[in-house]
C-alpha atoms as a PDB file:
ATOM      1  CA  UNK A   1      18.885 -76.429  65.065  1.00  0.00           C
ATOM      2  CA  UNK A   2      20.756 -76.386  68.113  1.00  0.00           C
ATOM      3  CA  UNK A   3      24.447 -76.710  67.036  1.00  0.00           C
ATOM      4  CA  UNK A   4      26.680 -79.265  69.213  1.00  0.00           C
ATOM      5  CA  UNK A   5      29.860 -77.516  70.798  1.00  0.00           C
ATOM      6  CA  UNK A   6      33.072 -79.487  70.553  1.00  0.00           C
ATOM      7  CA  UNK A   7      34.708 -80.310  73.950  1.00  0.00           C
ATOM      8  CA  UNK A   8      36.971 -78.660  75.827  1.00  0.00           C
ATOM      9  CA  UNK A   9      40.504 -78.843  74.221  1.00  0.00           C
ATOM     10  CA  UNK A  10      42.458 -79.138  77.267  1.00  0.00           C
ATOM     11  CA  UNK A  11      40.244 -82.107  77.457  1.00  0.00           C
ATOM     12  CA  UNK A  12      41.303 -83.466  74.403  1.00  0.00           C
ATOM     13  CA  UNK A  13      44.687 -83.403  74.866  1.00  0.00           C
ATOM     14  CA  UNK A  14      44.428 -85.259  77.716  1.00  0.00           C
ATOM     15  CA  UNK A  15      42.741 -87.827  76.666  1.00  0.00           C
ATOM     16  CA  UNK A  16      45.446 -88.231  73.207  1.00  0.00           C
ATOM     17  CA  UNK A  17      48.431 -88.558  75.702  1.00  0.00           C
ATOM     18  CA  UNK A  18      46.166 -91.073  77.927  1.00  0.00           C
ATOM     19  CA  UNK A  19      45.399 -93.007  74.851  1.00  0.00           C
ATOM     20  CA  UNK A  20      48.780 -93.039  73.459  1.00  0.00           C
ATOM     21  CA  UNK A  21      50.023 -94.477  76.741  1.00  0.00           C
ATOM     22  CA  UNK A  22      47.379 -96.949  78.076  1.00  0.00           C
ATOM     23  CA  UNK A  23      48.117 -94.716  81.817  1.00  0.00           C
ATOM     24  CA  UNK A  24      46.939 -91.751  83.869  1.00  0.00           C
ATOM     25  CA  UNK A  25      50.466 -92.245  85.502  1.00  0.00           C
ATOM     26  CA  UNK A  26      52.487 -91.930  82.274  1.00  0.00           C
ATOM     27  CA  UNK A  27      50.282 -89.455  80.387  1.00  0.00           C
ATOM     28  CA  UNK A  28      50.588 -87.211  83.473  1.00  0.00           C
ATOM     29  CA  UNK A  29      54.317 -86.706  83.357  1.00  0.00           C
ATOM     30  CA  UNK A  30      54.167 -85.901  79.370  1.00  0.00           C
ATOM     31  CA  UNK A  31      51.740 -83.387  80.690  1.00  0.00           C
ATOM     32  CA  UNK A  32      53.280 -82.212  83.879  1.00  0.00           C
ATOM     33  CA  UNK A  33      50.007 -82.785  85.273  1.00  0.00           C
ATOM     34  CA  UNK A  34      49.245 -85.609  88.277  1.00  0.00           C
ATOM     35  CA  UNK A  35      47.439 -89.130  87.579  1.00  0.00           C
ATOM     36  CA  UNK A  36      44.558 -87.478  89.418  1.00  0.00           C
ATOM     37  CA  UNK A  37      44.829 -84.665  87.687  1.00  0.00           C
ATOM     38  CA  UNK A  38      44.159 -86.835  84.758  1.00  0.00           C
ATOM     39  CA  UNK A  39      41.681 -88.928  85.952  1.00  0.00           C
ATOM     40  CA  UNK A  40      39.596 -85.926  86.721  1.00  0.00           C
ATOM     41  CA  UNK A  41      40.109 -84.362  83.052  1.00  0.00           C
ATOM     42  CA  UNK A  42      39.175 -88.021  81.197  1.00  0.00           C
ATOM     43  CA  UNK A  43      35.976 -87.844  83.593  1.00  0.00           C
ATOM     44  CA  UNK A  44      35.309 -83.990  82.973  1.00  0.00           C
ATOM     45  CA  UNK A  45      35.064 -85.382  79.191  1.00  0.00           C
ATOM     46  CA  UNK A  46      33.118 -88.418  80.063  1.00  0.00           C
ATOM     47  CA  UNK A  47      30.768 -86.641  81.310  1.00  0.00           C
ATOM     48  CA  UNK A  48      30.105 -84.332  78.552  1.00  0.00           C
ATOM     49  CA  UNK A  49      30.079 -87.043  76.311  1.00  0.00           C
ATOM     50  CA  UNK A  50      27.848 -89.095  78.194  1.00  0.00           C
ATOM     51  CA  UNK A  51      29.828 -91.938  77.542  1.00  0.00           C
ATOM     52  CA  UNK A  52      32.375 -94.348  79.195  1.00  0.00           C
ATOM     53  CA  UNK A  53      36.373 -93.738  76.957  1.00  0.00           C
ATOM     54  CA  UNK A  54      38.086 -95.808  79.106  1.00  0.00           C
ATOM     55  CA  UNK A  55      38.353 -98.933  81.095  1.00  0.00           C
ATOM     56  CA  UNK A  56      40.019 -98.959  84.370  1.00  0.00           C
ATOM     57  CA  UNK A  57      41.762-101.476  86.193  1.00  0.00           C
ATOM     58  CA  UNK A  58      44.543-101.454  89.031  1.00  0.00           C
ATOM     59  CA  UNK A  59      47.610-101.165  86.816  1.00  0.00           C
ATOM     60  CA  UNK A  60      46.465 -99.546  83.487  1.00  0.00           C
ATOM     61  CA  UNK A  61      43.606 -98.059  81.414  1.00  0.00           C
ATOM     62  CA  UNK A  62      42.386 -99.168  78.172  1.00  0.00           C
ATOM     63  CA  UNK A  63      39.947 -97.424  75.807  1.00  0.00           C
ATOM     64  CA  UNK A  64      36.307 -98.336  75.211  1.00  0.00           C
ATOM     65  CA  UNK A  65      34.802 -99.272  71.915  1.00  0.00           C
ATOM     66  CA  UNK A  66      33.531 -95.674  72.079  1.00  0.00           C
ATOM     67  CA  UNK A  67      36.895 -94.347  72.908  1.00  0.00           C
ATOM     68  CA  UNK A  68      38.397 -96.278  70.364  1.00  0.00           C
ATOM     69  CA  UNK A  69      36.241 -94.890  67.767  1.00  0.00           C
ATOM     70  CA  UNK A  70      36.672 -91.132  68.911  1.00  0.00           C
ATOM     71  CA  UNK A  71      40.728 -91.485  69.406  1.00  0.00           C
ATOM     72  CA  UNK A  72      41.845 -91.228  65.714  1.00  0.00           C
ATOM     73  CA  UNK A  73      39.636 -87.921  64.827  1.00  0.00           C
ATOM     74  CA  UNK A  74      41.158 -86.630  68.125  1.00  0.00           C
ATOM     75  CA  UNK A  75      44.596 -86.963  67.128  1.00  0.00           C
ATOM     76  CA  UNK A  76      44.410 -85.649  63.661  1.00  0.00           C
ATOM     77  CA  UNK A  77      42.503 -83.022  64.852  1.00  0.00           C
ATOM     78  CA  UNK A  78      45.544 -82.122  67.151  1.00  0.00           C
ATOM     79  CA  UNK A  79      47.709 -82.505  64.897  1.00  0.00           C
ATOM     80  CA  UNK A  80      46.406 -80.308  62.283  1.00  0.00           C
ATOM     81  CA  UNK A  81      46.316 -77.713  64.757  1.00  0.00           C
ATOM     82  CA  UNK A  82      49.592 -77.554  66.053  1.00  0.00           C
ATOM     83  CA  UNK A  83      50.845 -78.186  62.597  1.00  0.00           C
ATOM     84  CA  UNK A  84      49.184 -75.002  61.359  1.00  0.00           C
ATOM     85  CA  UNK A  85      49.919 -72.963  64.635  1.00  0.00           C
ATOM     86  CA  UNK A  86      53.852 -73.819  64.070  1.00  0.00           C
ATOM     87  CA  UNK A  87      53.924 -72.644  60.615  1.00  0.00           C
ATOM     88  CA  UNK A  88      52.122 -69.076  61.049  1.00  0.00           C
ATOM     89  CA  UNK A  89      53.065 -68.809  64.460  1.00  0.00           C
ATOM     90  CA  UNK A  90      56.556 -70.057  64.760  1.00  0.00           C
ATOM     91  CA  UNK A  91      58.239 -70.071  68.309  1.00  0.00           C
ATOM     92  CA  UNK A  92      61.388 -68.735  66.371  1.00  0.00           C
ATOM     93  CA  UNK A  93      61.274 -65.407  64.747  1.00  0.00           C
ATOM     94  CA  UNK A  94      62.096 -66.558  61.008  1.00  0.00           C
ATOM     95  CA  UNK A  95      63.482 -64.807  58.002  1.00  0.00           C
ATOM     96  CA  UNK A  96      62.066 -65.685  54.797  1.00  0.00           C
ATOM     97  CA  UNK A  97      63.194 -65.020  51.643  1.00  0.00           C
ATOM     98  CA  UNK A  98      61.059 -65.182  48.261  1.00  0.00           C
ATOM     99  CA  UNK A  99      62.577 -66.725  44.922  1.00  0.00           C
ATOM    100  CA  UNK A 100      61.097 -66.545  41.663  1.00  0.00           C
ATOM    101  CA  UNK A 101      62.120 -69.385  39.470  1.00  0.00           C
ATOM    102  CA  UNK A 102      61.424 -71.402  35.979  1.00  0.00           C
ATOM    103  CA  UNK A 103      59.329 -74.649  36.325  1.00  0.00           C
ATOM    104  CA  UNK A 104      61.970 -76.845  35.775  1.00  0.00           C
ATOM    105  CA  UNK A 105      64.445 -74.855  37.827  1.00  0.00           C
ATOM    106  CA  UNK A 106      62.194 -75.181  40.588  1.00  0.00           C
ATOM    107  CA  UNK A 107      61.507 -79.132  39.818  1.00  0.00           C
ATOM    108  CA  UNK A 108      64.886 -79.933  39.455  1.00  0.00           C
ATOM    109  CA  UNK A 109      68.067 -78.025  39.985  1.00  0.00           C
ATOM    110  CA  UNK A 110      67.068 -75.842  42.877  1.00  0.00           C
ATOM    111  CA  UNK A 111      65.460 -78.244  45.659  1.00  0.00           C
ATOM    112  CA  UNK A 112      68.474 -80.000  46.880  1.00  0.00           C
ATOM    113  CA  UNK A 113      70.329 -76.541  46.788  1.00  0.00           C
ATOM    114  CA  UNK A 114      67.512 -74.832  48.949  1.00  0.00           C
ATOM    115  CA  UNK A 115      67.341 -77.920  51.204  1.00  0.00           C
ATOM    116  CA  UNK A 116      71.468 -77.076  52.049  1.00  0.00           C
ATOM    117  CA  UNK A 117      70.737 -73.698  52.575  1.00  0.00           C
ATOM    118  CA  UNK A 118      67.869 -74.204  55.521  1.00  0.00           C
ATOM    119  CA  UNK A 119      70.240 -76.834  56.929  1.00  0.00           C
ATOM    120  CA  UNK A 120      73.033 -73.993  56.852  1.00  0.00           C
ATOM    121  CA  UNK A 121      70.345 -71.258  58.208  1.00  0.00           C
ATOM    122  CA  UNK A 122      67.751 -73.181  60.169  1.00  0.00           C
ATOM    123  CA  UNK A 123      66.335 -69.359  60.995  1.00  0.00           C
ATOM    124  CA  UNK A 124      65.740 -68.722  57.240  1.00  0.00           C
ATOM    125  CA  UNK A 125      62.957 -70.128  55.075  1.00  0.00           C
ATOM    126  CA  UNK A 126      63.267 -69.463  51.088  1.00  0.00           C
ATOM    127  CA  UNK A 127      59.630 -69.121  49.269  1.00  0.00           C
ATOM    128  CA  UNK A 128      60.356 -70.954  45.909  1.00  0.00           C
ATOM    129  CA  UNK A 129      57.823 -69.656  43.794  1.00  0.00           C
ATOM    130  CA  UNK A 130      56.932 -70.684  40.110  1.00  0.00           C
ATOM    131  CA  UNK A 131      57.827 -67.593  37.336  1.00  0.00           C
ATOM    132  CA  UNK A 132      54.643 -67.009  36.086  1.00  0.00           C
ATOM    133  CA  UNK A 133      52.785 -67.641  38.957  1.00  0.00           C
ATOM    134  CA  UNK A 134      50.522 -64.875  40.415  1.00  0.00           C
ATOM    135  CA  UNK A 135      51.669 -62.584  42.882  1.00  0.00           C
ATOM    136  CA  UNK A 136      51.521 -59.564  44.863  1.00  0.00           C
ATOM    137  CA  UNK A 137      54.485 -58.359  45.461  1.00  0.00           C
ATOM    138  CA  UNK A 138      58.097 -58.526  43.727  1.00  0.00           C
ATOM    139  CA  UNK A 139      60.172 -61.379  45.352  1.00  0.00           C
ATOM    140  CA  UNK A 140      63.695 -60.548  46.986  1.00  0.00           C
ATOM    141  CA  UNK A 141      65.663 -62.680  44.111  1.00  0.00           C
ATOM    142  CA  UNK A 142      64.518 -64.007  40.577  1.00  0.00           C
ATOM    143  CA  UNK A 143      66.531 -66.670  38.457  1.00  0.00           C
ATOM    144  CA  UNK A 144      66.110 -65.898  34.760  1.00  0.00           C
ATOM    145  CA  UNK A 145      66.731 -67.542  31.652  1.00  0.00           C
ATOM    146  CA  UNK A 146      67.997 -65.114  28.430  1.00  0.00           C
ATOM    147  CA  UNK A 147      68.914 -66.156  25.110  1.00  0.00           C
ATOM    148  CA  UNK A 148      70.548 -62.571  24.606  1.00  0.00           C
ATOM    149  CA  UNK A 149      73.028 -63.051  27.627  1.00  0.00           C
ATOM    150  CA  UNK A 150      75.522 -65.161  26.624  1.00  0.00           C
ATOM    151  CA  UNK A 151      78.739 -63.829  29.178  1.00  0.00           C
ATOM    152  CA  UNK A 152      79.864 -65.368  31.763  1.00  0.00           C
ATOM    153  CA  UNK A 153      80.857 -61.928  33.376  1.00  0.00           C
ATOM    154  CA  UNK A 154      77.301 -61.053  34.379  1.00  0.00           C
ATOM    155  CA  UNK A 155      77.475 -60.429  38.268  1.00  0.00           C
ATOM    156  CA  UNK A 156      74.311 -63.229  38.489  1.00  0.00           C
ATOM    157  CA  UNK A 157      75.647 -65.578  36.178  1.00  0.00           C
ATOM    158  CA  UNK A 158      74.467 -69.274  37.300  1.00  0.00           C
ATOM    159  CA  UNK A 159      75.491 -71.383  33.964  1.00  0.00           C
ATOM    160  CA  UNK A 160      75.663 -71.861  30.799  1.00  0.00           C
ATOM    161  CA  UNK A 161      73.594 -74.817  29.046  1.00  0.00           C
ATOM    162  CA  UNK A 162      73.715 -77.627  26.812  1.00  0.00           C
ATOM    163  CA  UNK A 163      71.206 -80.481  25.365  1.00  0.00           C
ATOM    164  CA  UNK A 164      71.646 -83.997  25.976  1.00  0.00           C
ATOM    165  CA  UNK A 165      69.231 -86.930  24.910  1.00  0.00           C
ATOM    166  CA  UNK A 166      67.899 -88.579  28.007  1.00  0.00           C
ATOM    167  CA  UNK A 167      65.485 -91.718  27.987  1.00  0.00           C
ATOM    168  CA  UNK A 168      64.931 -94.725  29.919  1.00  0.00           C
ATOM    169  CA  UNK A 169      68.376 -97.152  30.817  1.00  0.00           C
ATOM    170  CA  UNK A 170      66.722 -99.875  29.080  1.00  0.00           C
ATOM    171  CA  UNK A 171      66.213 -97.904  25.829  1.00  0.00           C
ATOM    172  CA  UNK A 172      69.510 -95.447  26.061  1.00  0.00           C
ATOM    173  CA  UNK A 173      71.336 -99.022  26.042  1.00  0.00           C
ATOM    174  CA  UNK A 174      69.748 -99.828  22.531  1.00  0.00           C
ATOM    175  CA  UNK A 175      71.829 -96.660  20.633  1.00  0.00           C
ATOM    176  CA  UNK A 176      74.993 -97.281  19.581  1.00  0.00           C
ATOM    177  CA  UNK A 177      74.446 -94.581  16.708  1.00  0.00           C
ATOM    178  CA  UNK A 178      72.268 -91.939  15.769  1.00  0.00           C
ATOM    179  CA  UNK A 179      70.538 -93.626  13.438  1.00  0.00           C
ATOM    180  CA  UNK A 180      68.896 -96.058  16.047  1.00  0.00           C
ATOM    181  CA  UNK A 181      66.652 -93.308  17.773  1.00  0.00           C
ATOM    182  CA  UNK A 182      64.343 -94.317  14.429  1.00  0.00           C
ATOM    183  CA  UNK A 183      63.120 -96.621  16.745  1.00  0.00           C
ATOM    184  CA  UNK A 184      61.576 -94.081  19.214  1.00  0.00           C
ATOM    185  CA  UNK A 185      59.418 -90.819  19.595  1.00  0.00           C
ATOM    186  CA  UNK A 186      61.377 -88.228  19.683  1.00  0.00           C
ATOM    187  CA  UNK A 187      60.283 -84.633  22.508  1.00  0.00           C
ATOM    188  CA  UNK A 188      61.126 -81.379  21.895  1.00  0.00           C
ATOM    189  CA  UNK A 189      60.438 -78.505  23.974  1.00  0.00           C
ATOM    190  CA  UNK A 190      58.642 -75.477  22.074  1.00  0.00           C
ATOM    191  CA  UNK A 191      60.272 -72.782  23.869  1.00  0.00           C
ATOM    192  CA  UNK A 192      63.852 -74.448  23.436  1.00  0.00           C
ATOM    193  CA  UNK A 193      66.138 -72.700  20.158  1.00  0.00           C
ATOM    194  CA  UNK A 194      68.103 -76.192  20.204  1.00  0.00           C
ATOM    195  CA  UNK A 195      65.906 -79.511  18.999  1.00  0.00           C
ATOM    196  CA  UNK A 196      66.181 -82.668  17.560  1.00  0.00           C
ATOM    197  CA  UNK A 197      66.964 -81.177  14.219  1.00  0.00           C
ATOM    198  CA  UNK A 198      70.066 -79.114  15.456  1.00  0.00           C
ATOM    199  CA  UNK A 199      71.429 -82.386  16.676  1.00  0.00           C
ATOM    200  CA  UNK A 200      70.311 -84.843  14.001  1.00  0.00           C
ATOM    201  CA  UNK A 201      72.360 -82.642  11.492  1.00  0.00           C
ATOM    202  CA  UNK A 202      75.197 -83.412  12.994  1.00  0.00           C
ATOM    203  CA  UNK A 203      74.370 -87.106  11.217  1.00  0.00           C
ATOM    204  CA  UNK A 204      74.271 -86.755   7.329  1.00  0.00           C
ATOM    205  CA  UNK A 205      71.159 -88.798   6.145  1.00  0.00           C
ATOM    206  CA  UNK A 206      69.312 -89.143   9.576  1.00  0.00           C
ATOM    207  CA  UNK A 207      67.179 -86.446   9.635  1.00  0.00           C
ATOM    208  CA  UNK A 208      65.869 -86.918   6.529  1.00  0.00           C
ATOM    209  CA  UNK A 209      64.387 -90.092   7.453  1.00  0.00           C
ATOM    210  CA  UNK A 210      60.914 -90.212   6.861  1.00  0.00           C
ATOM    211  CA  UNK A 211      60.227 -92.113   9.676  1.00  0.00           C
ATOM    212  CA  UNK A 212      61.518 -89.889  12.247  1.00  0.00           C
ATOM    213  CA  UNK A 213      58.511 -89.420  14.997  1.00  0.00           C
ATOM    214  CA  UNK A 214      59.157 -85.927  16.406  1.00  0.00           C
ATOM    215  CA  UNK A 215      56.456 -84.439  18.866  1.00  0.00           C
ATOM    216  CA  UNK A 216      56.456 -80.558  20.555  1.00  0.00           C
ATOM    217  CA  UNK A 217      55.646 -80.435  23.913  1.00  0.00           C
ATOM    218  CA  UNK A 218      55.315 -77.611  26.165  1.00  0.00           C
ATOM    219  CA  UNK A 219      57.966 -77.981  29.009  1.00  0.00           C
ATOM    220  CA  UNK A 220      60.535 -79.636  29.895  1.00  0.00           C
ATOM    221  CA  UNK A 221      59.302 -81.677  33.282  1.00  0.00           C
ATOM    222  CA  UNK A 222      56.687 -82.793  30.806  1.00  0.00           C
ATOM    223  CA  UNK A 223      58.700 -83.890  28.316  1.00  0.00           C
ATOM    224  CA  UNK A 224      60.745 -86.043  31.175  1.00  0.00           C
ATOM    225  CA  UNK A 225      57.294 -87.621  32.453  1.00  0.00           C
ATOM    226  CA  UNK A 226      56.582 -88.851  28.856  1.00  0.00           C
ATOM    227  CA  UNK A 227      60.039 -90.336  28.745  1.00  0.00           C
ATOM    228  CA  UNK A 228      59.573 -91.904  32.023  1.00  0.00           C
ATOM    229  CA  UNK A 229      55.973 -93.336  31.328  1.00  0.00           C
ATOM    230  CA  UNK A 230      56.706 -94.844  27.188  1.00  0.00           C
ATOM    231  CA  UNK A 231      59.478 -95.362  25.367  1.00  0.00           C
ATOM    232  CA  UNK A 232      60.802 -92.580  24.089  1.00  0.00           C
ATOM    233  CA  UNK A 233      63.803 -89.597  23.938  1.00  0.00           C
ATOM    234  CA  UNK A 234      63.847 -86.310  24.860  1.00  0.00           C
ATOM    235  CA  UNK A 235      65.993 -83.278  24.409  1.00  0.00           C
ATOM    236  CA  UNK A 236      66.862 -81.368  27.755  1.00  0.00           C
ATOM    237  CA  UNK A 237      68.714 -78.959  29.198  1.00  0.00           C
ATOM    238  CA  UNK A 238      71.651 -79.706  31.025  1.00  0.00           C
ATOM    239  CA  UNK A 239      72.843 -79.623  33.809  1.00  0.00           C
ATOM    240  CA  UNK A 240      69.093 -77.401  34.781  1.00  0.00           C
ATOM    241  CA  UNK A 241      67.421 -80.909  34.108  1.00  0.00           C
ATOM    242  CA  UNK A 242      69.946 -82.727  35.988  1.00  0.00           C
ATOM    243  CA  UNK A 243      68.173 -83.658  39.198  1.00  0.00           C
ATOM    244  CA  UNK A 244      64.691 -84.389  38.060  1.00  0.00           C
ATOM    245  CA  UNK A 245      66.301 -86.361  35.105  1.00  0.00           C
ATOM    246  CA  UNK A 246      67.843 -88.285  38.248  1.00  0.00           C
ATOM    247  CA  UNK A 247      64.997 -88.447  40.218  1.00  0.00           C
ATOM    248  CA  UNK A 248      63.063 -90.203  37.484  1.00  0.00           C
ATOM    249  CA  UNK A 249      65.456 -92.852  36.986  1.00  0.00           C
ATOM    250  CA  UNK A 250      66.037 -91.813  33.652  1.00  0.00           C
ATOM    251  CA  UNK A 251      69.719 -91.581  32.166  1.00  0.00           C
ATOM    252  CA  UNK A 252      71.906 -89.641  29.567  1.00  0.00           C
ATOM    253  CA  UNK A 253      72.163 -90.979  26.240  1.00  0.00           C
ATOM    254  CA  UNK A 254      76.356 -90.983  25.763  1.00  0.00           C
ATOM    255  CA  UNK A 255      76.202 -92.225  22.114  1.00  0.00           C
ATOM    256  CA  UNK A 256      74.734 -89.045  21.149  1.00  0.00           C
ATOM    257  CA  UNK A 257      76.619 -86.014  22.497  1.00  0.00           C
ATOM    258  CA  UNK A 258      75.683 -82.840  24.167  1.00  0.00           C
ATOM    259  CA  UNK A 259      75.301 -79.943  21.655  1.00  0.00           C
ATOM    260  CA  UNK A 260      76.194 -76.391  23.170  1.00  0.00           C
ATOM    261  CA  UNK A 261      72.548 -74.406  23.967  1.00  0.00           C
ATOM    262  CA  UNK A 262      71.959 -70.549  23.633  1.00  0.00           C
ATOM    263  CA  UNK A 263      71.544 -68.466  26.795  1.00  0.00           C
ATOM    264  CA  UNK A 264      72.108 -68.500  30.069  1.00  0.00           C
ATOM    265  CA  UNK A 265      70.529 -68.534  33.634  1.00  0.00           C
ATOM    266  CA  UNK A 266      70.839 -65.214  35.968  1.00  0.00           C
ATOM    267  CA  UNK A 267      70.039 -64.408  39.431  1.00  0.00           C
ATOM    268  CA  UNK A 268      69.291 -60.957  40.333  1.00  0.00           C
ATOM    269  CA  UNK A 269      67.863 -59.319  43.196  1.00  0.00           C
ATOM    270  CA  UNK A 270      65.441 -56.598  43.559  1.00  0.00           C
ATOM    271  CA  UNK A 271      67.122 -53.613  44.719  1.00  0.00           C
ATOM    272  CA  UNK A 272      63.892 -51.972  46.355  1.00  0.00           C
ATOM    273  CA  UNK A 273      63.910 -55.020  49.177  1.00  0.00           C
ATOM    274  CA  UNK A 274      67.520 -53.655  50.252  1.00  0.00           C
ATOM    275  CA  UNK A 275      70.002 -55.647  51.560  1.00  0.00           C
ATOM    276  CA  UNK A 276      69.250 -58.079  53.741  1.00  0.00           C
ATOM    277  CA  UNK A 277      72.681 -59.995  54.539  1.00  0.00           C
ATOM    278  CA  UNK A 278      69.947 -63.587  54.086  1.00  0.00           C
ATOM    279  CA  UNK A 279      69.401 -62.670  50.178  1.00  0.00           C
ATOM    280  CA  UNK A 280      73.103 -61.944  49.569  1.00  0.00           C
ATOM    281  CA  UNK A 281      73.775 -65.386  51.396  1.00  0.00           C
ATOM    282  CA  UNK A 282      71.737 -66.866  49.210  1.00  0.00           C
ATOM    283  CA  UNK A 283      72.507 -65.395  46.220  1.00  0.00           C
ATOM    284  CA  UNK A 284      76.278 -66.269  46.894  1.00  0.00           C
ATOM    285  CA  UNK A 285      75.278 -69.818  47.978  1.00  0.00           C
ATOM    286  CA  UNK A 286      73.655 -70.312  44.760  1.00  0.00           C
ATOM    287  CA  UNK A 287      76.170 -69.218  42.523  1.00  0.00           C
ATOM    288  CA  UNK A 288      78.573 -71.443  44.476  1.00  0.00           C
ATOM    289  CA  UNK A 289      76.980 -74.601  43.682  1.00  0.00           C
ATOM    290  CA  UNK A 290      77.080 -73.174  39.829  1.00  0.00           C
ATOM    291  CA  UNK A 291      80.820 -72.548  40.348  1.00  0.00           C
ATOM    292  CA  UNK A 292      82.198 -75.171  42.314  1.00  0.00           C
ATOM    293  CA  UNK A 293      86.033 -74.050  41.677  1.00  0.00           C
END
């Protein structure tokens, strides 16, 4: 079976900017081209198409049915080029910069910082990869979380944690006391050394309620998608949690306070990549935002 070649892409493009502005004329100066230049591109692909795209009159052009029909798979088909040519073949020689990070880290607390730091270094891209994740290489920084490391003196030392009770606004309204959160489901995170019983004891006689509903689940950005979907409480880290807690419209229960966690996050970098003034930048930047003072 004879396979059918595309047209020529010089062709294409042509015909998008034509399209787009209904004129030879106009689509000529996007182009740096002339209107006849134009015209005789648009018939070039006419006539391999064997079909009219356009219908011309004195003062403008409009497409055909035909035209119509072809414009739209044109124009994504553009676009998905130059989309993918810019990202592997960028006009600007940029720096990138690979970070290995916790799930919920790299859900919640690092985004927004990253975001700042491309604004700040439009030159430098940072590769926020998940810890875990499989990969071939060692990154240039890592963000860790150790229960052993509890000083603040570490040279990497992001912050410290505690464990709030976040649910939805409507249902954080209903505690006034610890007793009340009876009334829900109750997340913990498995991998977390702080959980619902650590707090409750806080309250003589409300853990040992019978009709506590306590369920383990595996992370926290789970955890904070079952608060967001039913009514119910979960036990997070803060402030790692902070910004997907935010982002999901859910709130911190104030009634209950925060009880001090175990651990600590680190960054450290891998001293084989050297040292690139971009991975110190962002290592400093980072640490910033964890000590604002």
């Amino acid at each position: 079976m004879q396979s059918y070649r595309i047209p020529s892409l010089n062709w294409l493009r042509v015909f998008d900017a034509a399209a787009r502005h209904q004129s030879f004329a106009s689509a000529g100066r996007e182009l740096n081209m002339s209107a006849a230049a134009v015209s005789q591109q648009i018939l070039a692909l006419e006539t391999y198409l064997k079909k009219p795209l356009f219908l011309r009159s004195a003062n403008k052009v409009r497409l055909t049915l035909e035209g119509n029909e072809f414009l739209p798979t044109v124009q994504v088909s553009l676009r998905a080029i130059e989309a993918k040519s810019a990202s592997l073949f960028p006009r600007r020689e940029l720096e990138r910069v690979s970070l290995v990070a916790s799930q919920l880290m790299a859900l919640s607390w690092l985004p927004r910082r990253l975001c700042a730091f491309e604004k700040k270094h439009p030159s430098v891209r940072v590769d926020l990869i998940i810890e875990d994740a499989q990969r071939h290489r060692e990154p240039d920084l890592v963000i860790r979380f150790d229960y052993a490391m509890s000083t603040r003196e570490h040279p990497g030392w992001l912050m410290g944690i505690s464990h709030v009770v976040v649910g939805q606004p409507e249902d954080v309204d209903r505690i006034t006391t610890a007793n009340a959160v009876a009334d829900f489901k109750l997340l913990d995170v498995r991998s977390h050394a702080v959980g619902w019983n650590t707090l409750l004891a806080r309250y003589p006689g409300v853990f040992e309620d019978t009709s506590l509903m306590i369920e383990s689940v595996d992370t926290t950005p789970l955890a904070l998608m079952m608060v967001k979907e039913r009514s119910s409480l979960a036990l997070v880290p803060w402030p790692a949690s902070q910004n997907l807690v935010e982002a999901l419209g859910l709130v911190v229960c104030s009634a209950l306070p925060a009880i001090s966690g175990l651990g600590n996050y680190y960054i450290e970098q891998f001293s084989g990549h050297g040292v690139r003034p971009v991975i110190r930048a962002l290592f400093e930047e980072l640490r910033k935002y964890s000590n604002p003072t």
